[in-house]
Structure formats: structure tokens, C-alpha cells
PDB file of N, CA and C in Angstrom:
ATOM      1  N   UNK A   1     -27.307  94.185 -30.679  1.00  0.00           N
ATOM      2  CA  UNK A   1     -27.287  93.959 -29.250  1.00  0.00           C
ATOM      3  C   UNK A   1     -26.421  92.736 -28.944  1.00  0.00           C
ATOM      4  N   UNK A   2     -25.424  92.582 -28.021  1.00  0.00           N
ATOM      5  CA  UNK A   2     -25.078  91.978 -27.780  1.00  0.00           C
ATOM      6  C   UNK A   2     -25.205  90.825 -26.776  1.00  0.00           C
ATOM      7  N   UNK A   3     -25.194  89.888 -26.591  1.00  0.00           N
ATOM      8  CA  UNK A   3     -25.169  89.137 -25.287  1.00  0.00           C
ATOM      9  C   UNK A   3     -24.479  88.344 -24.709  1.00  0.00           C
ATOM     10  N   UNK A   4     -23.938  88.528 -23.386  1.00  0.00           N
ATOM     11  CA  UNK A   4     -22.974  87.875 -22.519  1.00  0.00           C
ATOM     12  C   UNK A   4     -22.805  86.309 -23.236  1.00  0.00           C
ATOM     13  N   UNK A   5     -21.647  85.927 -23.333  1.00  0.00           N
ATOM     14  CA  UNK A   5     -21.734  84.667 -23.203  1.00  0.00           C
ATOM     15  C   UNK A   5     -22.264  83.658 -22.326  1.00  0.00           C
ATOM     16  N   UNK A   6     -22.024  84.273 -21.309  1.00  0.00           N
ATOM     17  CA  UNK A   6     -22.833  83.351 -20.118  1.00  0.00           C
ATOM     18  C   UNK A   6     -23.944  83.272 -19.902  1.00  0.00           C
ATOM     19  N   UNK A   7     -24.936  84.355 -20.617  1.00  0.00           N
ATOM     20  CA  UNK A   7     -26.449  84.361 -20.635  1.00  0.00           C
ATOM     21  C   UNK A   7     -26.717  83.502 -21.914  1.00  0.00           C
ATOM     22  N   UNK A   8     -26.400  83.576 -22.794  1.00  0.00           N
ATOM     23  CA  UNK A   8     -26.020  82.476 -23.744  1.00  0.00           C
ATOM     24  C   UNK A   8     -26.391  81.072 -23.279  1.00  0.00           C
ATOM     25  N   UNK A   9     -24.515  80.900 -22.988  1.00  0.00           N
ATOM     26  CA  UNK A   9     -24.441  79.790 -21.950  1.00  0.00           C
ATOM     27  C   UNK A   9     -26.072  78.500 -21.385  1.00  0.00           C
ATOM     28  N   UNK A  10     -26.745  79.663 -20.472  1.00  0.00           N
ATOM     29  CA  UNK A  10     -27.795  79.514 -19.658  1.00  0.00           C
ATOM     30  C   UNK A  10     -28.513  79.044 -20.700  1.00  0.00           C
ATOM     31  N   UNK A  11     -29.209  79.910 -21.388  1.00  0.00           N
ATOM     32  CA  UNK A  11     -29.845  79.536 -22.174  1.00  0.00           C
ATOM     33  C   UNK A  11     -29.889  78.398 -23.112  1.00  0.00           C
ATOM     34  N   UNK A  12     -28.903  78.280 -23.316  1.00  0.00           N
ATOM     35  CA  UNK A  12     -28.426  76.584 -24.341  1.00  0.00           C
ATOM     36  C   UNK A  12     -29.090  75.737 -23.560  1.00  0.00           C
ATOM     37  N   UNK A  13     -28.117  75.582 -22.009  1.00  0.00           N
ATOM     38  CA  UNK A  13     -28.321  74.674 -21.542  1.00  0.00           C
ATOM     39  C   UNK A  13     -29.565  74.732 -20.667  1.00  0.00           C
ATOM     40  N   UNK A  14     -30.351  75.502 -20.790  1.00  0.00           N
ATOM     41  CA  UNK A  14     -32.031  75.716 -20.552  1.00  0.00           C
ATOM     42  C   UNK A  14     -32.993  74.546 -21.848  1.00  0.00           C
ATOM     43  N   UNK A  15     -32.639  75.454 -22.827  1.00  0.00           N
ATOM     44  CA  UNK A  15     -33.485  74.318 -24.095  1.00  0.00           C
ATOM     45  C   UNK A  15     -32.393  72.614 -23.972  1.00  0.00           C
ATOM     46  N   UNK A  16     -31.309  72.317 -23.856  1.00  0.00           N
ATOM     47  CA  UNK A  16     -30.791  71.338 -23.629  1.00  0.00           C
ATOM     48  C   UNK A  16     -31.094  70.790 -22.899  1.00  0.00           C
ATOM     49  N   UNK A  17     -31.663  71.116 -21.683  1.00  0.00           N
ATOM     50  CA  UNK A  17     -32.033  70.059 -20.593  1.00  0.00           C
ATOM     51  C   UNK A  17     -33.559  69.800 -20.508  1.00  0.00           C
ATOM     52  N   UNK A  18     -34.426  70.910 -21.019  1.00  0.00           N
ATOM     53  CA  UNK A  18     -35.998  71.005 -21.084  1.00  0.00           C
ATOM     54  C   UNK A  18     -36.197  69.858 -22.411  1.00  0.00           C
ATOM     55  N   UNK A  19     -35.519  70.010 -23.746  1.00  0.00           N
ATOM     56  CA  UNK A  19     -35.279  69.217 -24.451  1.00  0.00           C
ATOM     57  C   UNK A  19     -35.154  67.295 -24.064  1.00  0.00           C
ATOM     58  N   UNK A  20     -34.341  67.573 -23.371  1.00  0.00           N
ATOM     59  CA  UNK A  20     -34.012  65.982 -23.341  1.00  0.00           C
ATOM     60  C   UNK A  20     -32.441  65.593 -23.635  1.00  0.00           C
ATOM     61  N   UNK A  21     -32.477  66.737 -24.317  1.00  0.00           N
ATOM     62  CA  UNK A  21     -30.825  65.956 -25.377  1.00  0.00           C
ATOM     63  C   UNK A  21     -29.905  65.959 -24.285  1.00  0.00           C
ATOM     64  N   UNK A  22     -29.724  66.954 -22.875  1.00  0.00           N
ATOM     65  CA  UNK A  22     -28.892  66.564 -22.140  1.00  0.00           C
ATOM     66  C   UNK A  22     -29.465  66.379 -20.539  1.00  0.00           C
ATOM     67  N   UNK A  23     -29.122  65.106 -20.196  1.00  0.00           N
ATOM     68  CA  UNK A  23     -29.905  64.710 -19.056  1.00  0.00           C
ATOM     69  C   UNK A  23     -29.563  65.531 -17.755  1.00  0.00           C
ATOM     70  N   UNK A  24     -30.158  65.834 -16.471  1.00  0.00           N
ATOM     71  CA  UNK A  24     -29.890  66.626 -15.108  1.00  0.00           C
ATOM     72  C   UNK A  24     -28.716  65.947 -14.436  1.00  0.00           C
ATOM     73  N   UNK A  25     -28.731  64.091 -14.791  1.00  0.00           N
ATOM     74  CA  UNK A  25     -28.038  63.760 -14.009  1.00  0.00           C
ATOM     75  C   UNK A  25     -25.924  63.901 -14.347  1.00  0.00           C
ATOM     76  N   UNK A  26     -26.005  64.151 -15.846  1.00  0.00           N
ATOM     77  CA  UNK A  26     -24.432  64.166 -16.405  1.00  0.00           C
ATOM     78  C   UNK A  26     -24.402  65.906 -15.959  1.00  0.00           C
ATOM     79  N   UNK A  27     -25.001  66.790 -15.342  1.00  0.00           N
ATOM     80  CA  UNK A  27     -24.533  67.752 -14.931  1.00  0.00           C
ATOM     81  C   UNK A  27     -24.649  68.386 -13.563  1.00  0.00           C
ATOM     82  N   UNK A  28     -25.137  67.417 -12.392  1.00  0.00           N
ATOM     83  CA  UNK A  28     -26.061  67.700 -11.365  1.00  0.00           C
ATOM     84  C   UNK A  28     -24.432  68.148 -10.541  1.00  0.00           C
ATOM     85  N   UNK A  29     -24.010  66.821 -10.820  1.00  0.00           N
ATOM     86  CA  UNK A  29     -22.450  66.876  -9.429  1.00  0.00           C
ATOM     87  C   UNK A  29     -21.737  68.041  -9.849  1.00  0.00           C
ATOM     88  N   UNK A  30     -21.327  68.715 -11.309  1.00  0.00           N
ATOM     89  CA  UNK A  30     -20.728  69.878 -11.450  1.00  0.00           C
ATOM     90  C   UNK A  30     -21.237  70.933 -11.235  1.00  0.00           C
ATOM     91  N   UNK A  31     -22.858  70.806 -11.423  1.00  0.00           N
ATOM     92  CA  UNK A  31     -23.275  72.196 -10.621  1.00  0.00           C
ATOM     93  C   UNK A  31     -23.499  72.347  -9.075  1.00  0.00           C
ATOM     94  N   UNK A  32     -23.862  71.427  -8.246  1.00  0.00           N
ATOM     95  CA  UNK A  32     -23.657  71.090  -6.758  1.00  0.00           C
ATOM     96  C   UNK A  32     -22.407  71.962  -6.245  1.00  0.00           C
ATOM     97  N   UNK A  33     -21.457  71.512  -7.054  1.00  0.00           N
ATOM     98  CA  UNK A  33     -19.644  71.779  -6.823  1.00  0.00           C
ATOM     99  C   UNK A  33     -19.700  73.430  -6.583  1.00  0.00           C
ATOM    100  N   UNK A  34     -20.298  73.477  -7.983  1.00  0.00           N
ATOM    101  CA  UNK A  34     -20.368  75.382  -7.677  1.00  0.00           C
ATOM    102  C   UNK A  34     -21.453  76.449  -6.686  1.00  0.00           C
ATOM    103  N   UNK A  35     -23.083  75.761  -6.771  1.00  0.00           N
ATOM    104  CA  UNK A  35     -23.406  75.636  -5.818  1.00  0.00           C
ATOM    105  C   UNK A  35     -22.579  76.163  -4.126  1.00  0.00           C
ATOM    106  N   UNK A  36     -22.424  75.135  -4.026  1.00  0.00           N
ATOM    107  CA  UNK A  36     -21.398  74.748  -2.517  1.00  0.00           C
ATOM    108  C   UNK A  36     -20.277  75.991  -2.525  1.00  0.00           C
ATOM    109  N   UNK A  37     -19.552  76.498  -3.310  1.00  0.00           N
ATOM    110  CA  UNK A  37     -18.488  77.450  -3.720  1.00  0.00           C
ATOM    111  C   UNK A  37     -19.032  78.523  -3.860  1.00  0.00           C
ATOM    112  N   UNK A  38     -19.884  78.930  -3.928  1.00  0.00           N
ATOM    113  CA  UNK A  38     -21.147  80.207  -5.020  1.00  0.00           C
ATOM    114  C   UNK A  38     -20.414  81.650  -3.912  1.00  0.00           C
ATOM    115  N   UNK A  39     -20.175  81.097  -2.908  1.00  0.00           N
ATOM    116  CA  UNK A  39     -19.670  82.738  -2.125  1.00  0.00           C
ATOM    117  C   UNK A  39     -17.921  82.639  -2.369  1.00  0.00           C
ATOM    118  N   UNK A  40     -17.567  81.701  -2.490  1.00  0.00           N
ATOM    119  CA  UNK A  40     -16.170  82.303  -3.333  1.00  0.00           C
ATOM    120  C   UNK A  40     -16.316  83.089  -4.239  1.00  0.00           C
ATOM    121  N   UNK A  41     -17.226  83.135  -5.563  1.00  0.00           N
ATOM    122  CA  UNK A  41     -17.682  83.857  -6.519  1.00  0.00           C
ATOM    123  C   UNK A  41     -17.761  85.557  -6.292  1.00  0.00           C
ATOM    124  N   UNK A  42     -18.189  85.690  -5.009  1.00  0.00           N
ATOM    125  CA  UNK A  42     -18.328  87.168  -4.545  1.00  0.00           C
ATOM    126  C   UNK A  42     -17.172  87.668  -3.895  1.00  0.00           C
ATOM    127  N   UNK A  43     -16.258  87.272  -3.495  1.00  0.00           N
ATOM    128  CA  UNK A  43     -14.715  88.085  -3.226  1.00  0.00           C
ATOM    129  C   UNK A  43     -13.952  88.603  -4.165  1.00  0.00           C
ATOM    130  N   UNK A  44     -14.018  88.396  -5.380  1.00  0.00           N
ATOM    131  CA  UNK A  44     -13.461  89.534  -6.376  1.00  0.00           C
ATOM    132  C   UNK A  44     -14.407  90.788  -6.117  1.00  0.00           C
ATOM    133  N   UNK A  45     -15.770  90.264  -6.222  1.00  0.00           N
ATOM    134  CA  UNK A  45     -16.907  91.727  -6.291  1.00  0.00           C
ATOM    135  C   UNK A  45     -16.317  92.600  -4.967  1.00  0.00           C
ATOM    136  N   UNK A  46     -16.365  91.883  -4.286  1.00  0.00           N
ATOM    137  CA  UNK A  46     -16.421  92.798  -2.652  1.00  0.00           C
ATOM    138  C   UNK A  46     -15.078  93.437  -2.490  1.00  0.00           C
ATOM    139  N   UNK A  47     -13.865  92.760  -3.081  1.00  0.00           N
ATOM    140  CA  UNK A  47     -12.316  93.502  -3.135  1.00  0.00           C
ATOM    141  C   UNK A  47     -12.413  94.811  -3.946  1.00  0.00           C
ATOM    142  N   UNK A  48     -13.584  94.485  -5.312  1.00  0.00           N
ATOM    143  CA  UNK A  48     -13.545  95.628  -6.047  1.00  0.00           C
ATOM    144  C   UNK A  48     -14.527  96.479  -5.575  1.00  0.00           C
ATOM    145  N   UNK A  49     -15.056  96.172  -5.024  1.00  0.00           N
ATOM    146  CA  UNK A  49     -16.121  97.753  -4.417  1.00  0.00           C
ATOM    147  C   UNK A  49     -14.945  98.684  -3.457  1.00  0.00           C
ATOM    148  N   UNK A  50     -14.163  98.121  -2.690  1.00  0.00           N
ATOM    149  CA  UNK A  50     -13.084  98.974  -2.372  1.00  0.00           C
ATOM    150  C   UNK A  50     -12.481  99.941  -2.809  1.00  0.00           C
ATOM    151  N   UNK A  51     -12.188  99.508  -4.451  1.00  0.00           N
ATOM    152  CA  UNK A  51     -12.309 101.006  -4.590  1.00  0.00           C
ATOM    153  C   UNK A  51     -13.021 101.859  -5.392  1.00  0.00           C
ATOM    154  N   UNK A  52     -14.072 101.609  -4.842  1.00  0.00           N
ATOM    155  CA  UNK A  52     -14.977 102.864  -5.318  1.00  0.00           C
ATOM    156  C   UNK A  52     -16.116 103.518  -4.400  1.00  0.00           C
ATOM    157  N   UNK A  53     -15.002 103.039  -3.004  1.00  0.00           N
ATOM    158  CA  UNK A  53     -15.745 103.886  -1.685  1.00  0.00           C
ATOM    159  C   UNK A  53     -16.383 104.997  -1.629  1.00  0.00           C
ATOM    160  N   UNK A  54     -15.537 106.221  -2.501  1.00  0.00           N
ATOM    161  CA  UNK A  54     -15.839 107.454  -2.872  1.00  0.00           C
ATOM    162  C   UNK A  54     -17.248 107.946  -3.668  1.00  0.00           C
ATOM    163  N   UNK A  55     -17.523 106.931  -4.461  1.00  0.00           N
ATOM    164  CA  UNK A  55     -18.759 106.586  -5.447  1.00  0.00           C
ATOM    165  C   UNK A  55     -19.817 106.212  -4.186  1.00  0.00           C
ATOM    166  N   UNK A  56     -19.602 105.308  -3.459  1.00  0.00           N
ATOM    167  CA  UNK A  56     -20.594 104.701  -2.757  1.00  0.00           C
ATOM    168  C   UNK A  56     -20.901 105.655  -1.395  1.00  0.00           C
ATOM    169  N   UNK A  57     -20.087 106.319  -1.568  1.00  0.00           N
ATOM    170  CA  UNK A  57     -20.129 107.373  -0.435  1.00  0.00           C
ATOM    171  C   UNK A  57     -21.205 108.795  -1.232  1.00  0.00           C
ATOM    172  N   UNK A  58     -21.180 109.259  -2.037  1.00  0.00           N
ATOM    173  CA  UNK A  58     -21.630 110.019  -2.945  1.00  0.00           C
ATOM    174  C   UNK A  58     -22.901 109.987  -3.030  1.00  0.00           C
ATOM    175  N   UNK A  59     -23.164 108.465  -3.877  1.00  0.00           N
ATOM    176  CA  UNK A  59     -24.117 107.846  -4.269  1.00  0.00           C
ATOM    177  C   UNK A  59     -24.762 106.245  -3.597  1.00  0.00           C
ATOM    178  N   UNK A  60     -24.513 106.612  -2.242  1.00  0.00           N
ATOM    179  CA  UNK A  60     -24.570 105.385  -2.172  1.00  0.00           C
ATOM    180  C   UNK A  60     -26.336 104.965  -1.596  1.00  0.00           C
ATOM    181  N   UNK A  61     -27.032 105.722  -1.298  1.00  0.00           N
ATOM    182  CA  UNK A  61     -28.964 105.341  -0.879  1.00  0.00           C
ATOM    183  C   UNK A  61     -29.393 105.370  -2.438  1.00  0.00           C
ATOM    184  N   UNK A  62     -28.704 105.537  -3.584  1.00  0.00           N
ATOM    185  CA  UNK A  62     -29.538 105.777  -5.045  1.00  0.00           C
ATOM    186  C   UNK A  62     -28.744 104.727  -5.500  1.00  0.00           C
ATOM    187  N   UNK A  63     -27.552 103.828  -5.345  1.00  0.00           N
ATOM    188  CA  UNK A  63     -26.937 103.137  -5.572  1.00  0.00           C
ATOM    189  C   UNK A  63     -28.154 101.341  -5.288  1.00  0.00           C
ATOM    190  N   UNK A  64     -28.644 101.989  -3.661  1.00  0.00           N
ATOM    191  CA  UNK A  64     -28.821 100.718  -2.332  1.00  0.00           C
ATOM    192  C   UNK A  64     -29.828 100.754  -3.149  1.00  0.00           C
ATOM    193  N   UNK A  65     -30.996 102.159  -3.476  1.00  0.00           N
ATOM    194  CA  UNK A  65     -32.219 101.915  -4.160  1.00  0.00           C
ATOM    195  C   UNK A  65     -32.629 101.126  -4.880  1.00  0.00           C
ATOM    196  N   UNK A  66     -31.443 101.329  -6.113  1.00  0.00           N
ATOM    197  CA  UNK A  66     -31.731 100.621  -7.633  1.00  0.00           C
ATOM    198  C   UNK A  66     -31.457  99.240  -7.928  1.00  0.00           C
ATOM    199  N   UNK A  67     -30.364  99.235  -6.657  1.00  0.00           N
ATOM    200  CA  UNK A  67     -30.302  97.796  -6.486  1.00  0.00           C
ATOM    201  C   UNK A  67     -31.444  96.714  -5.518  1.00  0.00           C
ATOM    202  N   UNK A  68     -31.823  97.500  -4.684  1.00  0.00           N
ATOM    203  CA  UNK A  68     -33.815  96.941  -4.014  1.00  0.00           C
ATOM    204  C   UNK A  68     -34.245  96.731  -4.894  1.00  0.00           C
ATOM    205  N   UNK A  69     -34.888  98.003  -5.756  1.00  0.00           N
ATOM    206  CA  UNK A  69     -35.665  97.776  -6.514  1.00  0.00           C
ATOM    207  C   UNK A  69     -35.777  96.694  -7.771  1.00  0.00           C
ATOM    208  N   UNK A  70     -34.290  96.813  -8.401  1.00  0.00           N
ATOM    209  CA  UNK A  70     -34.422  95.792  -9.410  1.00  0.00           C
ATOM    210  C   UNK A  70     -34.415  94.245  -8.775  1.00  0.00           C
ATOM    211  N   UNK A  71     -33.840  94.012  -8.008  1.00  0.00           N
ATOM    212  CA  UNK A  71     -33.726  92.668  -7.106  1.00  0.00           C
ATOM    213  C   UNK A  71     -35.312  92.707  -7.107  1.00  0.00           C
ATOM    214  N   UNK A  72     -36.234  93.538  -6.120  1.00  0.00           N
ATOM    215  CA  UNK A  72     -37.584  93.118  -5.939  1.00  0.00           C
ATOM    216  C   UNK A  72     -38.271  93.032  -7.459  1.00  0.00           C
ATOM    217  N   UNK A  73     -37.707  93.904  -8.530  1.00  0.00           N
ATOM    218  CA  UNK A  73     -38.452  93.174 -10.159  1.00  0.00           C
ATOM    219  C   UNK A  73     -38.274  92.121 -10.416  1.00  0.00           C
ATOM    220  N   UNK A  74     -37.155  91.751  -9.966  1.00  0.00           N
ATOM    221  CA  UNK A  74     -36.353  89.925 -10.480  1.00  0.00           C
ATOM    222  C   UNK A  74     -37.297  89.187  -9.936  1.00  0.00           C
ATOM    223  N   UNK A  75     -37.334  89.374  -8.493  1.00  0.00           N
ATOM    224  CA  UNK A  75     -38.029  88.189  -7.926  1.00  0.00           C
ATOM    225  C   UNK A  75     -39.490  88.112  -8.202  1.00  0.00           C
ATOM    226  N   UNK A  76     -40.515  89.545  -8.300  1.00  0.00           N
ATOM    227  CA  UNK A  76     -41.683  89.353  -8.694  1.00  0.00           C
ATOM    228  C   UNK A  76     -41.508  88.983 -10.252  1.00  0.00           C
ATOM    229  N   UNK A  77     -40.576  89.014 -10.836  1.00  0.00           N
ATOM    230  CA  UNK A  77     -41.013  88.306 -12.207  1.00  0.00           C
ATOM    231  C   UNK A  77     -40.895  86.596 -12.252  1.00  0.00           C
ATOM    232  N   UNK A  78     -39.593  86.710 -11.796  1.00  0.00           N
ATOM    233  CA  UNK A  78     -39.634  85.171 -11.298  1.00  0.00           C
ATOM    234  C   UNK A  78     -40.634  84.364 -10.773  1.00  0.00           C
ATOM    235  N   UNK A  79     -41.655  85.162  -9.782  1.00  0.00           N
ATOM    236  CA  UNK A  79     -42.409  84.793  -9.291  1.00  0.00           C
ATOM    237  C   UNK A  79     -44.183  84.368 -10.212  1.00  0.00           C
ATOM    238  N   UNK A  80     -43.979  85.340 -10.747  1.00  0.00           N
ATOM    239  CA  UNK A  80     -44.839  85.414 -11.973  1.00  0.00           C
ATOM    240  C   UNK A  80     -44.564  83.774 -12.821  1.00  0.00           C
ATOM    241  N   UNK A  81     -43.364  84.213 -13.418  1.00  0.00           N
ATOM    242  CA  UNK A  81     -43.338  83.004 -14.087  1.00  0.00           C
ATOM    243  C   UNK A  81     -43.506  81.710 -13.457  1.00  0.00           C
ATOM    244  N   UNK A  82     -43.072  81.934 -12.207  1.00  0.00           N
ATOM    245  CA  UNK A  82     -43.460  80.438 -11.549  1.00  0.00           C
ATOM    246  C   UNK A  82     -44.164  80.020 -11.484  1.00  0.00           C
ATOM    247  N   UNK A  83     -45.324  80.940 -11.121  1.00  0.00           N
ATOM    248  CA  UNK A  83     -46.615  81.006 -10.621  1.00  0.00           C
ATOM    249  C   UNK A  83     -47.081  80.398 -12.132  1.00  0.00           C
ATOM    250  N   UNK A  84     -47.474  80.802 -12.984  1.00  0.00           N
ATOM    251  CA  UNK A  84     -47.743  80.621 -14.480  1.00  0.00           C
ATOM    252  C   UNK A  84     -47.157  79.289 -15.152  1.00  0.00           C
ATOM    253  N   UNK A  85     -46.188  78.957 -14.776  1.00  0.00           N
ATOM    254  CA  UNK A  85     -45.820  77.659 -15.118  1.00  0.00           C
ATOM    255  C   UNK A  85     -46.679  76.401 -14.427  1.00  0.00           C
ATOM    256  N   UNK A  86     -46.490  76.645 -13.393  1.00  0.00           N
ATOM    257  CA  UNK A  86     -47.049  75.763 -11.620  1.00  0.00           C
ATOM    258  C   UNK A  86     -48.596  75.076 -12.711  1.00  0.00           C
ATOM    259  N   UNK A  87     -49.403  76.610 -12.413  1.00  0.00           N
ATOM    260  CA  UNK A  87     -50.644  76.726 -13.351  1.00  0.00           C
ATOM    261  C   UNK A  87     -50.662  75.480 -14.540  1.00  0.00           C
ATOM    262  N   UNK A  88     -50.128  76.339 -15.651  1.00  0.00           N
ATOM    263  CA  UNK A  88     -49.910  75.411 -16.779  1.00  0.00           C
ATOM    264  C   UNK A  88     -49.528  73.964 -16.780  1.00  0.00           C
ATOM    265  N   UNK A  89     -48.813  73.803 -15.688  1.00  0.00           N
ATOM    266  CA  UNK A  89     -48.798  72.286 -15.434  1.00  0.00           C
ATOM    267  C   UNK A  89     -49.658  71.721 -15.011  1.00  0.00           C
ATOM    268  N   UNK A  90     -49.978  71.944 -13.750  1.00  0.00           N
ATOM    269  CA  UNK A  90     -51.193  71.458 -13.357  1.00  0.00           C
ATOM    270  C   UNK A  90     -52.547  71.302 -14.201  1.00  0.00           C
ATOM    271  N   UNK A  91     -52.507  72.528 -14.703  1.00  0.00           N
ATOM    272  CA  UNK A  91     -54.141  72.432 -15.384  1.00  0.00           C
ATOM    273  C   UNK A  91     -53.609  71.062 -16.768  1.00  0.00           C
ATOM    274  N   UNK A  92     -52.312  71.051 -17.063  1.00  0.00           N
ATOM    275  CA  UNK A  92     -52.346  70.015 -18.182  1.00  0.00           C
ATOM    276  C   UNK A  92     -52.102  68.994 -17.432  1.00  0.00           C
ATOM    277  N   UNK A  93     -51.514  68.274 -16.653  1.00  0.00           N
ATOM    278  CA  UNK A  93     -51.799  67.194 -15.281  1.00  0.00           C
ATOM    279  C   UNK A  93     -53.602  66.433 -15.285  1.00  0.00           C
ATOM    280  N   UNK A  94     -54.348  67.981 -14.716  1.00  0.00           N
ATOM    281  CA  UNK A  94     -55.777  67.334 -14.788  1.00  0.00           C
ATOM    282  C   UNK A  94     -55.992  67.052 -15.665  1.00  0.00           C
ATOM    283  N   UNK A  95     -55.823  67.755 -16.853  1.00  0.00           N
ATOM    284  CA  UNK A  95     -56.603  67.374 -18.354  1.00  0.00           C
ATOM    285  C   UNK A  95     -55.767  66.155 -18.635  1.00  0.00           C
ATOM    286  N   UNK A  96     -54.945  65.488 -18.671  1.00  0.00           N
ATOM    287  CA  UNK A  96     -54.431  64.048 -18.860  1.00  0.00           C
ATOM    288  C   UNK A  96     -55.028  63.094 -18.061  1.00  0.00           C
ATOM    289  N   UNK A  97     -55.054  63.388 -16.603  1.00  0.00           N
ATOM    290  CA  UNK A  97     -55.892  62.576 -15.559  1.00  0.00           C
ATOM    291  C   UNK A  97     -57.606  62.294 -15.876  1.00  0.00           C
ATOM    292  N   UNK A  98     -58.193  63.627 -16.161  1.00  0.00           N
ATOM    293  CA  UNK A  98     -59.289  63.370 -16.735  1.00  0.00           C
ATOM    294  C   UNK A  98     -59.705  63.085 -17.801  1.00  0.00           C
ATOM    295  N   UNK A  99     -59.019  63.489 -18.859  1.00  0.00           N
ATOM    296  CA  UNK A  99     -58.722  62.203 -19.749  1.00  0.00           C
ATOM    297  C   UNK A  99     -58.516  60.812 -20.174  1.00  0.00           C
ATOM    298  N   UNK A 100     -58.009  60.417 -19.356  1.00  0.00           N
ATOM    299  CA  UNK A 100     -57.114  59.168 -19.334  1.00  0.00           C
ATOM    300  C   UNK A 100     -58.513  57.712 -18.187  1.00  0.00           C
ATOM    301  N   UNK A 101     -58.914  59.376 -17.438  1.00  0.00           N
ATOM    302  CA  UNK A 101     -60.294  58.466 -16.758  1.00  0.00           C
ATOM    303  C   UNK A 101     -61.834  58.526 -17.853  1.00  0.00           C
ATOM    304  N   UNK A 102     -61.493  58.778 -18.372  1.00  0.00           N
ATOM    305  CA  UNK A 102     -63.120  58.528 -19.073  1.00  0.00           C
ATOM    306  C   UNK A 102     -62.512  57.677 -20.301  1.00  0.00           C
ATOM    307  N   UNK A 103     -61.405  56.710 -20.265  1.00  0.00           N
ATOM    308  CA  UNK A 103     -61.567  55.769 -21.256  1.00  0.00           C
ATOM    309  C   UNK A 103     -61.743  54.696 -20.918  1.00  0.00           C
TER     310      UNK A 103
END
């Protein structure tokens, strides 16, 4: 199986920054930059759906579908995990706080 470089990418710099070894602040202003730019990113996509009007014309409510649907999996998973993290912090938050009070 292969994987994108750029999911890669993410991932490095996921354990790199959760880690420590590379701080938020030596990368905050270069990601801001792109950030701020992020819909330049989508004008190649949108030039190239042009041509494949014919496709989207065809297929295009099973096209709109799959793309709802997986978008609404992303976000309820995302959401999940958030939710589950939030949790896990907190409950280890109290247990340090209440800890830290009964000495």
C-alpha cells in the first residue's frame, strides 16, 4: 500500500510537534501564510472539473452523494476523536488536580 507523501508529510509533523522535538512557534507564520491562501489551492481543482462536465452531467447526484456522505464520515469521525481526546484530557487534568490536592 502506498501512501501519499503528503499524508506522510502530516503525519511526521503530527508526532514532531506532539513530541516536542519541533516547537508550534518555528512553524506557526508558514502555516498562517497558507492558511490565508488555502482558496488559491482550489483553482486548479475547479479549472479541472471543466472538463469533465460530461461525467458530472451523467453522474453527477451519485457523484454530490458520495461526496456528502464521506465529508459527513470525516467530520463525525473527527468529531469522535475530539470528543475522546477532550475526555482523556480532562479526566487526566482532574486526576493530577486531585492528586496534587491530597498532598
Amino acid at each position: 500500500m502506498r501512501i501519499p507523501a503528503s499524508v506522510l508529510g502530516m503525519i511526521f509533523l503530527y508526532i514532531l510537534l506532539s513530541s516536542g522535538m519541533v516547537k508550534m512557534r518555528l512553524i506557526e507564520k508558514g502555516a498562517n501564510f497558507l492558511i490565508k491562501h488555502l482558496a488559491l489551492f482550489f483553482v486548479p481543482f475547479a479549472v479541472g472539473l471543466m472538463n469533465y462536465t460530461g461525467l458530472i452531467k451523467a453522474s453527477g447526484v451519485q457523484l454530490l452523494l458520495m461526496i456528502a456522505g464521506s465529508t459527513i464520515i470525516g467530520l463525525l469521525i473527527t468529531a469522535g476523536i475530539t470528543q475522546s481526546l477532550t475526555r482523556r484530557e480532562n479526566e487526566r487534568t482532574h486526576h493530577e488536580r486531585s492528586h496534587s490536592h491530597s498532598h
